[in-house]
C-alpha atoms as a PDB file:
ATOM      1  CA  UNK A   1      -0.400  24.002  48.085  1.00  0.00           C
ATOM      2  CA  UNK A   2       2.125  22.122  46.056  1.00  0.00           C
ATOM      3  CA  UNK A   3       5.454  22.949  46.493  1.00  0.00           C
ATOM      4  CA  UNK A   4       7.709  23.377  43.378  1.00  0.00           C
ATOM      5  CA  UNK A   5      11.848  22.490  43.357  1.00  0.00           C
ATOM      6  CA  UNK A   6      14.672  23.903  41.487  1.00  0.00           C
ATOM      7  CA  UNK A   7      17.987  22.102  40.848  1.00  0.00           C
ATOM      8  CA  UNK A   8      21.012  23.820  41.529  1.00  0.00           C
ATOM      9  CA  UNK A   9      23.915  24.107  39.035  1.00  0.00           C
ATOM     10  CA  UNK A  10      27.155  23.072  40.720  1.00  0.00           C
ATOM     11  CA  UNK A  11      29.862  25.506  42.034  1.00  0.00           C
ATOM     12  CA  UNK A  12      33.024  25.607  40.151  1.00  0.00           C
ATOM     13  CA  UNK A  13      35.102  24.941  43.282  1.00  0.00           C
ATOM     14  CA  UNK A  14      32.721  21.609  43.889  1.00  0.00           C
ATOM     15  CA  UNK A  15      33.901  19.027  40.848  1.00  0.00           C
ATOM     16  CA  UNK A  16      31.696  15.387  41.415  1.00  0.00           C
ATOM     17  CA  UNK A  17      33.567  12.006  40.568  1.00  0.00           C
ATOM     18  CA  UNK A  18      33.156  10.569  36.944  1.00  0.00           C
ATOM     19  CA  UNK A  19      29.798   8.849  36.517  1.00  0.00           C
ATOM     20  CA  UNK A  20      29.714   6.016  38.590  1.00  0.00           C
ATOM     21  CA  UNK A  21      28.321   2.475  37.560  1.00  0.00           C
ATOM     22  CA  UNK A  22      24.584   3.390  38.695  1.00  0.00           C
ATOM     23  CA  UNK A  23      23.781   5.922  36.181  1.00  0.00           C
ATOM     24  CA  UNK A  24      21.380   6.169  33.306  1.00  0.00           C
ATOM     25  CA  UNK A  25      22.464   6.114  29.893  1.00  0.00           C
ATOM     26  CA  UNK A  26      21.716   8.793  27.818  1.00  0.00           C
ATOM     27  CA  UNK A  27      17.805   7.990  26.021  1.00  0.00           C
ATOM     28  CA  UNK A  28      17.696   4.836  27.442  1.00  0.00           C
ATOM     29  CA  UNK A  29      15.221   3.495  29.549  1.00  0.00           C
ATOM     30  CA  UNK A  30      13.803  -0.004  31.061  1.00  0.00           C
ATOM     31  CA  UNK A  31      11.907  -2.257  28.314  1.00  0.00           C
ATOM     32  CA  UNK A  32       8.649  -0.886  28.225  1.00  0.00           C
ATOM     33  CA  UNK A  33       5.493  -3.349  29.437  1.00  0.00           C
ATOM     34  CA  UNK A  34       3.830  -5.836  27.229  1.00  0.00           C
ATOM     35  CA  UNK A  35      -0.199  -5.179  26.239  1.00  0.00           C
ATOM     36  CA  UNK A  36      -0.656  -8.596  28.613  1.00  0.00           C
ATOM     37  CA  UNK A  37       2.068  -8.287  31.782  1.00  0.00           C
ATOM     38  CA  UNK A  38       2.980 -11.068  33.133  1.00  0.00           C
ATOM     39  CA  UNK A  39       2.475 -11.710  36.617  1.00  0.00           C
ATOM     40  CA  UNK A  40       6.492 -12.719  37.971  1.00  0.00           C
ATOM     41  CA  UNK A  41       6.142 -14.335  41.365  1.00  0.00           C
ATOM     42  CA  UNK A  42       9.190 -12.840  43.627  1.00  0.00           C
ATOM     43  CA  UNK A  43      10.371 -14.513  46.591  1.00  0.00           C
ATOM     44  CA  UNK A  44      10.379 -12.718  49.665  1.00  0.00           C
ATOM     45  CA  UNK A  45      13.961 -12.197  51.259  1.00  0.00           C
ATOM     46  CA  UNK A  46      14.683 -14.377  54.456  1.00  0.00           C
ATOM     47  CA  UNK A  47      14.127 -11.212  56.774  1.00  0.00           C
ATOM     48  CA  UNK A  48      10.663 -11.086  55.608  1.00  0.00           C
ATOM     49  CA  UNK A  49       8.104 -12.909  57.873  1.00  0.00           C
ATOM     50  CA  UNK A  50       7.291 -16.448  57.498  1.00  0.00           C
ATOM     51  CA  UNK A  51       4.047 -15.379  56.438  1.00  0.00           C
ATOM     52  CA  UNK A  52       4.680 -13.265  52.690  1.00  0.00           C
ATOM     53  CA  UNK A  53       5.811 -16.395  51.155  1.00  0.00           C
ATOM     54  CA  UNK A  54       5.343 -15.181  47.548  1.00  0.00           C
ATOM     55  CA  UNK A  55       4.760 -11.443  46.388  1.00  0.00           C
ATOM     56  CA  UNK A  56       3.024 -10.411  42.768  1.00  0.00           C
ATOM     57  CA  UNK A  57       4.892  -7.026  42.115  1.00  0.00           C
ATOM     58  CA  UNK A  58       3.418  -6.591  39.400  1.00  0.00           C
ATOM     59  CA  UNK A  59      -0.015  -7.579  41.494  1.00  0.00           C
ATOM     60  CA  UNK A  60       0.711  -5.015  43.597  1.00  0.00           C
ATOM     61  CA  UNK A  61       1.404  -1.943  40.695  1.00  0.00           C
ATOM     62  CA  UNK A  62      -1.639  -3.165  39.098  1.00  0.00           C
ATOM     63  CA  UNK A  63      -3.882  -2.854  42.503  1.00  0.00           C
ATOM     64  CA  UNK A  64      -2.518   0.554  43.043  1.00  0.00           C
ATOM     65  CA  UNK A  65      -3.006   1.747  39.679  1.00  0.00           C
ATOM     66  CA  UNK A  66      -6.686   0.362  39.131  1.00  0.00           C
ATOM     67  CA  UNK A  67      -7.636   3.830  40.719  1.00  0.00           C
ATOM     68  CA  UNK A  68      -7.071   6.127  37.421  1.00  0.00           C
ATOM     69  CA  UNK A  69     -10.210   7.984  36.871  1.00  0.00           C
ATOM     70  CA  UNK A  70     -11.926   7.242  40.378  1.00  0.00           C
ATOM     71  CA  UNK A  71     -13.093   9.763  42.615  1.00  0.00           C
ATOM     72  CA  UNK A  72      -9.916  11.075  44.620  1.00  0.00           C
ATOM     73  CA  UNK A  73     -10.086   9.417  48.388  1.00  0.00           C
ATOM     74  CA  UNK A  74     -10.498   5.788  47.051  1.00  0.00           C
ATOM     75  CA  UNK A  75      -7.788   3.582  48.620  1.00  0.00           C
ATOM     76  CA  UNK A  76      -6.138   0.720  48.121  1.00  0.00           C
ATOM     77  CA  UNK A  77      -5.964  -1.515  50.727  1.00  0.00           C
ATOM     78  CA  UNK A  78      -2.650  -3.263  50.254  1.00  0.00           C
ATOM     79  CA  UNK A  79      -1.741  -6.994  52.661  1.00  0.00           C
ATOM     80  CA  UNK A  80       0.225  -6.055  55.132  1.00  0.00           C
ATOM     81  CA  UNK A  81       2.668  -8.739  53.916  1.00  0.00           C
ATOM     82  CA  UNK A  82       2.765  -7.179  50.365  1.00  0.00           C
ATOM     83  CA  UNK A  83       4.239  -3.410  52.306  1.00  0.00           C
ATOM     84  CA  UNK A  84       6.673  -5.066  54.522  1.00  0.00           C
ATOM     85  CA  UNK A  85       7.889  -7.003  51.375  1.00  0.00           C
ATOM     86  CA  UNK A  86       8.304  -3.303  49.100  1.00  0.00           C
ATOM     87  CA  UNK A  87       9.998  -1.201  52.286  1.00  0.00           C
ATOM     88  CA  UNK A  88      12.345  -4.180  52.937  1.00  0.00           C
ATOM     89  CA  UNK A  89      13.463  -4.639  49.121  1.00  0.00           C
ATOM     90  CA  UNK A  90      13.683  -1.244  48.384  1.00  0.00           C
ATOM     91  CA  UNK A  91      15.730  -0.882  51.511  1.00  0.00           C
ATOM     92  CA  UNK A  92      17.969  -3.711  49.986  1.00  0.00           C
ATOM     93  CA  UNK A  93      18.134  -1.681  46.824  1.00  0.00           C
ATOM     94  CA  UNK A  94      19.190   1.679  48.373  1.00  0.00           C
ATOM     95  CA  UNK A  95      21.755   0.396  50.339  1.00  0.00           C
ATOM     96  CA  UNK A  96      23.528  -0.785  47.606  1.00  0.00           C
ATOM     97  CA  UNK A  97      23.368   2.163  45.765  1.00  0.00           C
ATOM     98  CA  UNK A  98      25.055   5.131  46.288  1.00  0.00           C
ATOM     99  CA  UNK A  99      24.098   7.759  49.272  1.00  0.00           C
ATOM    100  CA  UNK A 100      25.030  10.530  46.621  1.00  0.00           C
ATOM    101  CA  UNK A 101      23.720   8.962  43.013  1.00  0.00           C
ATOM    102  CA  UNK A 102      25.672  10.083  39.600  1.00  0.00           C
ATOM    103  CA  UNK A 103      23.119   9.939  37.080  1.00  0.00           C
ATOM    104  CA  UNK A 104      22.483  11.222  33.262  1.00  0.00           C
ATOM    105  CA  UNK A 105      19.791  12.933  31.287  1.00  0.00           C
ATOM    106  CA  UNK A 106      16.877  12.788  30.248  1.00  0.00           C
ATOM    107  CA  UNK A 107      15.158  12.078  33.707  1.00  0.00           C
ATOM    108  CA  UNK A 108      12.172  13.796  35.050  1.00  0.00           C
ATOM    109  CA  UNK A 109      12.344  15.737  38.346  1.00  0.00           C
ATOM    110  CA  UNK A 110       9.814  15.991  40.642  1.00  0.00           C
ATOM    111  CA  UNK A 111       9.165  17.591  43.788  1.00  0.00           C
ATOM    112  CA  UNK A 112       6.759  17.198  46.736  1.00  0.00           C
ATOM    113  CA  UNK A 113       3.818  14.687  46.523  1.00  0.00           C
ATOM    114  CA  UNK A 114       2.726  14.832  50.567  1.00  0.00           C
ATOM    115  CA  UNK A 115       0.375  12.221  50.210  1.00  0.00           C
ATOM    116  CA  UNK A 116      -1.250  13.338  47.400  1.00  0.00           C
ATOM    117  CA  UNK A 117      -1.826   9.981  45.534  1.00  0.00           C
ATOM    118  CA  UNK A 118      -3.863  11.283  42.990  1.00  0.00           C
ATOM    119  CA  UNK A 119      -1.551  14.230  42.364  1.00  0.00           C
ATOM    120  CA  UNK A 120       1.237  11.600  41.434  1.00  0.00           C
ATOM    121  CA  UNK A 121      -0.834   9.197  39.466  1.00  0.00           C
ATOM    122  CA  UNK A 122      -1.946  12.379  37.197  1.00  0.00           C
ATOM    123  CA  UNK A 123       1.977  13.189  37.476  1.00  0.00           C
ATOM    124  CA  UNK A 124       2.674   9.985  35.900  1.00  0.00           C
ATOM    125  CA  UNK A 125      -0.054  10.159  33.142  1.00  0.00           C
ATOM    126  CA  UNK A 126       1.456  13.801  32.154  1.00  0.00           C
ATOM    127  CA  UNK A 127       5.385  12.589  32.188  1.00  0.00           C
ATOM    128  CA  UNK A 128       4.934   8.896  31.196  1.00  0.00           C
ATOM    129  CA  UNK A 129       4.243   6.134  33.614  1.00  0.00           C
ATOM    130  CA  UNK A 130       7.739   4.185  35.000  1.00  0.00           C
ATOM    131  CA  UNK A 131       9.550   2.917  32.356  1.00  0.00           C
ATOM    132  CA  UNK A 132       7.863   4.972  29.537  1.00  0.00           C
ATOM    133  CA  UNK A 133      10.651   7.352  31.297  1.00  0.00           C
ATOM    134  CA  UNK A 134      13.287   7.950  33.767  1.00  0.00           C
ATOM    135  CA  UNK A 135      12.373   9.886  37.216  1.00  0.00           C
ATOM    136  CA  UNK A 136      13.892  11.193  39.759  1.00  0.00           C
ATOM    137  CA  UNK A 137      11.997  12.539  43.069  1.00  0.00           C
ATOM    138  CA  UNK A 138      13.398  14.718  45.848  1.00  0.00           C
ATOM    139  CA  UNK A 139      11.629  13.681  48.711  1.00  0.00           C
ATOM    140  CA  UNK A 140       8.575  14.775  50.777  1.00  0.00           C
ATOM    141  CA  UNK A 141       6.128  11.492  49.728  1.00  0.00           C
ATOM    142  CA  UNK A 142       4.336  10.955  53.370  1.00  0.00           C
ATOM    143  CA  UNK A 143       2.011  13.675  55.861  1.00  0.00           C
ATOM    144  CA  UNK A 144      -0.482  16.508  54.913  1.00  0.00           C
ATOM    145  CA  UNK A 145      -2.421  14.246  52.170  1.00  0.00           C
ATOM    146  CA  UNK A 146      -4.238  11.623  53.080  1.00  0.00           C
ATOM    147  CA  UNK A 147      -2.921   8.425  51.248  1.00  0.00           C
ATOM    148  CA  UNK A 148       0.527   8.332  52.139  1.00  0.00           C
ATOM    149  CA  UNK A 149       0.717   4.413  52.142  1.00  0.00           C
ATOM    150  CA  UNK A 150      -0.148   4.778  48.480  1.00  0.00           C
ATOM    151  CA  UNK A 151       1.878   7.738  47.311  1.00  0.00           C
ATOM    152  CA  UNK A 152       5.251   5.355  48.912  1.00  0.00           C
ATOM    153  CA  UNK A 153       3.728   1.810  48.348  1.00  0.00           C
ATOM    154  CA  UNK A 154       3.000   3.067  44.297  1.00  0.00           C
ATOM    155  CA  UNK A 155       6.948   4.557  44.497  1.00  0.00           C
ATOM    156  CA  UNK A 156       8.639   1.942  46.102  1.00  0.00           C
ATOM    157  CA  UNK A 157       7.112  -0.912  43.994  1.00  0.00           C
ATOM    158  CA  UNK A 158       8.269   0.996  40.378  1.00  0.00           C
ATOM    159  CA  UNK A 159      12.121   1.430  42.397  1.00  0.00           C
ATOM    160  CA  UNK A 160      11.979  -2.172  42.430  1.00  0.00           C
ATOM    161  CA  UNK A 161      10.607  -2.697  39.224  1.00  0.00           C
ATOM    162  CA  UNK A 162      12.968  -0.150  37.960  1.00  0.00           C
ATOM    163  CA  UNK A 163      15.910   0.109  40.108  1.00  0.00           C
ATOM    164  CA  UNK A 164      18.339   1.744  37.253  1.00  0.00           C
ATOM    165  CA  UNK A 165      15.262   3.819  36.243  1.00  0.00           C
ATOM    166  CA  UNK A 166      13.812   4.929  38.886  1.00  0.00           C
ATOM    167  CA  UNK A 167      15.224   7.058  42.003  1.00  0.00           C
ATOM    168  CA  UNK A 168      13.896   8.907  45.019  1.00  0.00           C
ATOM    169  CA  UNK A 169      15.658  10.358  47.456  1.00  0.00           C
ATOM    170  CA  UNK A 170      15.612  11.668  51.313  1.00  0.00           C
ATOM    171  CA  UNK A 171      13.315  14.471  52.263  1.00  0.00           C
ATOM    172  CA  UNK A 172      12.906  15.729  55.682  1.00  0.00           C
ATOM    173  CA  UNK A 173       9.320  14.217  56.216  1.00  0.00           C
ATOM    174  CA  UNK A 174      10.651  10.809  55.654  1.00  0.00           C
ATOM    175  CA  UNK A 175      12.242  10.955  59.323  1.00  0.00           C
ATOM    176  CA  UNK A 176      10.513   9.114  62.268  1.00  0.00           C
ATOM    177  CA  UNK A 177      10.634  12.516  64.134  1.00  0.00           C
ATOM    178  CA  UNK A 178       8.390  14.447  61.390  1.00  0.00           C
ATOM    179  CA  UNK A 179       5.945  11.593  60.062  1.00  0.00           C
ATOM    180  CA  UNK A 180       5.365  11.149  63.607  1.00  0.00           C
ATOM    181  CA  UNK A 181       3.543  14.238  63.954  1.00  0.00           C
ATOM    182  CA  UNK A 182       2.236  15.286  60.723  1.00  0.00           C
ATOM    183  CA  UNK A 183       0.015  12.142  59.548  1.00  0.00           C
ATOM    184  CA  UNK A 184       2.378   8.825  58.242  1.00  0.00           C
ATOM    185  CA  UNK A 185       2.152   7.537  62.150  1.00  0.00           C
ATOM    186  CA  UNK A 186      -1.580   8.037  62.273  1.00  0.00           C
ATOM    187  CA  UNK A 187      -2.697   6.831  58.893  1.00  0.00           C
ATOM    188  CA  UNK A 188      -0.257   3.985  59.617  1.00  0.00           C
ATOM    189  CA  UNK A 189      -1.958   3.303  63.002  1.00  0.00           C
ATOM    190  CA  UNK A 190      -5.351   3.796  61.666  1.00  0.00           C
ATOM    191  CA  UNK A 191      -4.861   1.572  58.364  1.00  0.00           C
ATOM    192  CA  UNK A 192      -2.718  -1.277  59.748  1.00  0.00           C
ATOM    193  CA  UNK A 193      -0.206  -1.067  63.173  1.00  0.00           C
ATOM    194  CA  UNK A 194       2.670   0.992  64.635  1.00  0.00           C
ATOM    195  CA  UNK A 195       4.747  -1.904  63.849  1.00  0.00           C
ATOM    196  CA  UNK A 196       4.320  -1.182  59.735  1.00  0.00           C
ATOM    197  CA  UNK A 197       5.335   2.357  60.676  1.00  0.00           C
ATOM    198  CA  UNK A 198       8.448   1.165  62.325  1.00  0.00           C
ATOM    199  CA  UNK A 199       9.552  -0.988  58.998  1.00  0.00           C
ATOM    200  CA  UNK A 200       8.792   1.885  57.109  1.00  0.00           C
ATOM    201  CA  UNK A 201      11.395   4.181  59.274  1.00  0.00           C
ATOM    202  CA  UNK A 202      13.877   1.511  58.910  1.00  0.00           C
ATOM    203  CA  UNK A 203      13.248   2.097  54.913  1.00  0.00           C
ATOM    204  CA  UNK A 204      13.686   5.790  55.257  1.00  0.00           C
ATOM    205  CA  UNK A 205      16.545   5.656  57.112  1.00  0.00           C
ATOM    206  CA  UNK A 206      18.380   4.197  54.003  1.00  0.00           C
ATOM    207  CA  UNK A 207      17.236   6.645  51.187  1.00  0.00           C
ATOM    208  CA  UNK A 208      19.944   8.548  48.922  1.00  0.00           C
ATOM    209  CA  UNK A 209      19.644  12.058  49.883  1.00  0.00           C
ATOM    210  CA  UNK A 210      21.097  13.590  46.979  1.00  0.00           C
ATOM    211  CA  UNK A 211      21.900  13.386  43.009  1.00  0.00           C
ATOM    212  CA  UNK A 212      24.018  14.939  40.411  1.00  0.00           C
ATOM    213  CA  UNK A 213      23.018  14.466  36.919  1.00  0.00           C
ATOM    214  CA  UNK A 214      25.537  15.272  33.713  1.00  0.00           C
ATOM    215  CA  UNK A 215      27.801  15.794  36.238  1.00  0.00           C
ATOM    216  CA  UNK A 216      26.609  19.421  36.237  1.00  0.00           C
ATOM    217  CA  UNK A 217      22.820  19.245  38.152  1.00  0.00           C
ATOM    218  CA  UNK A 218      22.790  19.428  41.415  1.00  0.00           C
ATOM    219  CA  UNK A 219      20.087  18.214  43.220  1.00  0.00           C
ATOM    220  CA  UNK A 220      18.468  17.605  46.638  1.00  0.00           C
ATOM    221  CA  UNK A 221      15.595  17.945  49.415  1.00  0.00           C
ATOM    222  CA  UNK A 222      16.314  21.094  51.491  1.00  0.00           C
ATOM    223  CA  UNK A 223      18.752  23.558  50.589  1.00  0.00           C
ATOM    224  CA  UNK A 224      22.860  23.537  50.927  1.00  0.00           C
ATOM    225  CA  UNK A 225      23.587  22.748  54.460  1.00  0.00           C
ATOM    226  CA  UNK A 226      26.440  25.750  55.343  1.00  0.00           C
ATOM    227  CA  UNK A 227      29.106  23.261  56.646  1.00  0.00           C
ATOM    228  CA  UNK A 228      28.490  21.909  53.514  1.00  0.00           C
ATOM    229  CA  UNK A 229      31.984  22.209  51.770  1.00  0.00           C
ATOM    230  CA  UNK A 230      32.459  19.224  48.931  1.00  0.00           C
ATOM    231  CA  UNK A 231      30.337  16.302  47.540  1.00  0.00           C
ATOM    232  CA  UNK A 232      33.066  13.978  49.468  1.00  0.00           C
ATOM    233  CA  UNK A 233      31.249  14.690  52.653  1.00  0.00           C
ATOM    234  CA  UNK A 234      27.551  13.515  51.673  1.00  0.00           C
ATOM    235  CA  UNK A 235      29.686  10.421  50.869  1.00  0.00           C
ATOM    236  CA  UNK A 236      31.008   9.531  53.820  1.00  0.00           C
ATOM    237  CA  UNK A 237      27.076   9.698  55.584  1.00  0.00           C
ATOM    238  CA  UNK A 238      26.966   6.203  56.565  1.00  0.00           C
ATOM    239  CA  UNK A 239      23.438   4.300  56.287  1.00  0.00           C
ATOM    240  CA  UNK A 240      21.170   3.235  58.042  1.00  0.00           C
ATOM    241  CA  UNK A 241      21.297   6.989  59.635  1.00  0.00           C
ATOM    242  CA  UNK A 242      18.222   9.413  61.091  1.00  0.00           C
ATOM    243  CA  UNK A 243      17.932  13.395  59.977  1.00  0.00           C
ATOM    244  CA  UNK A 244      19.329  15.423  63.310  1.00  0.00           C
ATOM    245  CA  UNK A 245      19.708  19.466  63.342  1.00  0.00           C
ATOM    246  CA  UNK A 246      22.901  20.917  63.727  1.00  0.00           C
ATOM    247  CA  UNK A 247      21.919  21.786  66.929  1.00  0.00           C
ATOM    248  CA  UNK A 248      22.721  18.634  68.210  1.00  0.00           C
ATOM    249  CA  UNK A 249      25.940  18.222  68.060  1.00  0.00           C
ATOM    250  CA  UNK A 250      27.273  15.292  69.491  1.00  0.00           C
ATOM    251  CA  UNK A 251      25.205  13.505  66.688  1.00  0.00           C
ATOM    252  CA  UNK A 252      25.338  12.881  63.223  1.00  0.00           C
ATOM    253  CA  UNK A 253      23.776  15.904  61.180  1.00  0.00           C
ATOM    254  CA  UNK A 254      22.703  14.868  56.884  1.00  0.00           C
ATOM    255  CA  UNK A 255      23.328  18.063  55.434  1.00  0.00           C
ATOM    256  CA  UNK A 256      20.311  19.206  52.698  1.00  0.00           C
ATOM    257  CA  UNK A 257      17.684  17.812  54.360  1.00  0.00           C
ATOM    258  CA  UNK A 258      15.815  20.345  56.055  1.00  0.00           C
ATOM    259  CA  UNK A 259      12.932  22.136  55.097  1.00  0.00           C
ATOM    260  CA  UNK A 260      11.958  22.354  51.866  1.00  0.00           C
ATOM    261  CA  UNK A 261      13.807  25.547  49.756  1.00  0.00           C
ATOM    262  CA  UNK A 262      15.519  26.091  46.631  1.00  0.00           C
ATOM    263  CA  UNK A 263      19.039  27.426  46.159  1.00  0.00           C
ATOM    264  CA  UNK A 264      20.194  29.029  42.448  1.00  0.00           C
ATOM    265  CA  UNK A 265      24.050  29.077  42.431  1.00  0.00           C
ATOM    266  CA  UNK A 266      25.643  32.613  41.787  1.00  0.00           C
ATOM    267  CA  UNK A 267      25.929  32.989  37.736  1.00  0.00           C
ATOM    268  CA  UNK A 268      29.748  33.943  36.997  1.00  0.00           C
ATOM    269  CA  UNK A 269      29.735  37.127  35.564  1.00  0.00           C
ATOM    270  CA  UNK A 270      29.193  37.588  31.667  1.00  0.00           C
ATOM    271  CA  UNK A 271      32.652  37.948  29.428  1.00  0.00           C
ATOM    272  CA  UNK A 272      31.881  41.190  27.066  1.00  0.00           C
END
């Protein structure tokens, strides 16, 4: 069962800073790919192990999209090198972008994928694959489905490729306390080690976990958290950070991510 979100159109009493320098402009969109890519060699940061030397993104893209038009269930067996190298630049990337992104139409908006790699690459060939146009997820990429490492490898390779293009934010299932339970640690364990897992949680921990767009869309994971008063305080999170319930209150709650809902803000009443 796919589940569908709604963005929220923001309160009148809630007014979000002027378009900050990580936005889209309006119709624009990442020069799109040549007939013949060329292969760019990146290096791998210092706190990547000795051993990943080089990474191919565009290798790695290509690998994950040779699948099109298989049989759904056929993986892609990615070096363990070549995921350490996308969780730990995309980590790089969302950390120096904002926890509460400002961005502009047009951008797609999509909700839960679960593991459901073939349900995003047949996403892609409806909207446009990365940078034929702008996208924005809300969360919800690993457990249920079976090829999680896909469904975030594929995503975290086009935020690189497309960092001003290209978002995804923070949904509850991309916390070391859910994934642990409902598939990401086992597929993990079963496909590579534990210790992949724990770079990917690192990763997670670092995601936006929310987005205005036009400075009138609201948008996020879970629904509006009620202690949830002004945009200022999804601002002040602080990153790296882990999802906590209220509950637990000598910790650090991030407000919107819980389970997955949709929230319509109450329509101000007609002028006749």
């Amino acid at each position: 069962t796919r589940e569908v979100h709604r963005t929220i159109g923001l309160p009148d009493c809630v007014k979000p800073r002027p378009a900050a320098a990580h936005t889209i402009p309006s119709g624009a969109s990442a020069p799109p790919p040549s007939s013949a890519p060329s292969r760019q060699l990146l290096a791998a940061p210092e706190t990547i192990m000795a051993d990943q030397h080089d990474v191919d993104l565009d290798s790695i893209i290509d690998r994950l999209l040779e699948v099109r038009g298989s049989r759904p269930g056929k993986q892609v067996q990615l070096l363990e090198a070549e995921i350490r190298y996308l969780c730990t630049k995309a980590r790089e990337i969302f950390i120096s972008q904002p926890i509460l992104l400002e961005l502009e139409a047009p951008i797609k908006i999509c909700g839960d994928i679960h593991g459901q790699y073939y349900d995003l690459l047949r996403l892609f060939e409806y909207g446009g694959f990365p940078p034929e146009a702008n996208y924005l997820f809300l969360g919800d990429y690993v457990d249920r489905g079976k090829q999680s490492l896909e469904t975030i490898c594929l995503l975290l390779a086009y935020k690189i490729k497309y960092p001003e293009n290209f978002f995804i934010l923070r949904g509850n299932h991309e916390c070391a306390s859910i994934n642990r339970i409902y598939g990401f640690y086992d597929e993990c364990k079963r496909r590579y080690n534990i210790k992949l897992w724990k770079t990917f949680t690192d990763c997670f921990n670092c995601l936006p976990i929310a987005a205005i767009i036009d400075e009138k869309i609201f948008t996020m994971h879970g629904g509006l958290s009620p202690d949830l008063n002004s945009m200022e305080q999804i601002r002040r999170v602080m990153r790296p950070t882990d999802i906590l319930k209220p509950a637990e209150k000598k910790q650090k709650y991030v407000p919107g991510l819980g389970g997955s809902r949709s929230i319509t803000a109450p329509r101000k009443p007609s002028k006749t």
